[in-house]
Protein backbone atom coordinates (compact mmCIF):
# COMPACT_ATOMS: atom_id res chain seq x y z
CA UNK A 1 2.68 4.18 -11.13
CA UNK A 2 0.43 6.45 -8.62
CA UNK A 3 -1.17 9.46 -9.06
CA UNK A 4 0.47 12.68 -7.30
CA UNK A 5 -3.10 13.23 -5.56
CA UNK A 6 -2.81 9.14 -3.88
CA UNK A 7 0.76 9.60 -3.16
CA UNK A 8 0.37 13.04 -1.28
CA UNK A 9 -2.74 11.19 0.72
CA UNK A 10 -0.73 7.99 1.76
CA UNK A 11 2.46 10.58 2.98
CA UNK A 12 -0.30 12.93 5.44
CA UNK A 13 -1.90 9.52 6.25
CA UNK A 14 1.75 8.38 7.39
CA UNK A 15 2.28 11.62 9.19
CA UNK A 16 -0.68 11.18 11.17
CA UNK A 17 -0.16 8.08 12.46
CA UNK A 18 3.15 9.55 13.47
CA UNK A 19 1.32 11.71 15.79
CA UNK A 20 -0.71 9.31 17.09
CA UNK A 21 1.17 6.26 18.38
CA UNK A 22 -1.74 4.58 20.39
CA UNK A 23 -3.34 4.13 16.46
CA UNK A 24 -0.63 2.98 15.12
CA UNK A 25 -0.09 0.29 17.34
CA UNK A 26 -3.53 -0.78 16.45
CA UNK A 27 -2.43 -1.20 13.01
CA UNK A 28 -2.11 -4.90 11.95
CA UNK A 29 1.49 -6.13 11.50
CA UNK A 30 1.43 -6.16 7.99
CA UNK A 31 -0.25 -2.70 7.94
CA UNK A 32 2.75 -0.66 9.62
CA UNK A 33 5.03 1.27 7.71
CA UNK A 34 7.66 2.92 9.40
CA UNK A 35 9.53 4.48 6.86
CA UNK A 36 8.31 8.01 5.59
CA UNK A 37 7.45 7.73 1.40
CA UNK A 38 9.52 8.48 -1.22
CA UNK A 39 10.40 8.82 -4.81
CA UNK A 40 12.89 6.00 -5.85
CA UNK A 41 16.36 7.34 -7.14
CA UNK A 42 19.12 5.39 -7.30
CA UNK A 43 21.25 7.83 -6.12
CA UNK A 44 19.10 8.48 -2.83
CA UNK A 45 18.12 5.18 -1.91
CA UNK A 46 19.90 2.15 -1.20
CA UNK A 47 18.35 -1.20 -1.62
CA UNK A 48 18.04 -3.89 0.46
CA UNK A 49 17.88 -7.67 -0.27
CA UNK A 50 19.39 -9.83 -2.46
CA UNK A 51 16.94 -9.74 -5.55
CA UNK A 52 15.90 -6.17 -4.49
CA UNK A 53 18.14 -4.46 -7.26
CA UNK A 54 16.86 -6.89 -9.75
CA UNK A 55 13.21 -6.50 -9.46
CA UNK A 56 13.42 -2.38 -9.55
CA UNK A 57 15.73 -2.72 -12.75
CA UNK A 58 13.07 -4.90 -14.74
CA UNK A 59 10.50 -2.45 -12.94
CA UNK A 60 12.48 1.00 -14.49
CA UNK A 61 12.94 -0.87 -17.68
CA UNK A 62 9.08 -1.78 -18.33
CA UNK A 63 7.66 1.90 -17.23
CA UNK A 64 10.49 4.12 -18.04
């Protein structure tokens, strides 16, 4: 669970690096994120890996 305020900073931080390439290749490995931030819903996103679906079901079913 985040707060609306960290998630909207981590999306414009995302965005910016977007913009600025040369910074982003700075960025240690482990550091890069190229996919934009999102909401989870099952009917949107699709998950990858084979004990992916698990670990967001026991996830859902401890915070929902």
């Amino acid at each position: 669970m985040i707060h609306q305020n960290e998630y909207q900073r981590a999306t414009e931080e995302l965005d910016w690096y977007r913009e600025h390439p040369a910074a982003f290749a700075r960025l240690r490995r482990d550091k890069r994120e190229k996919d934009a931030l999102d909401w989870y819903s099952p009917s949107e996103h699709k998950l990858m890996g084979r004990w992916s679906p698990k670990i967001v079901a026991l996830y859902l079913n401890k915070f929902a």
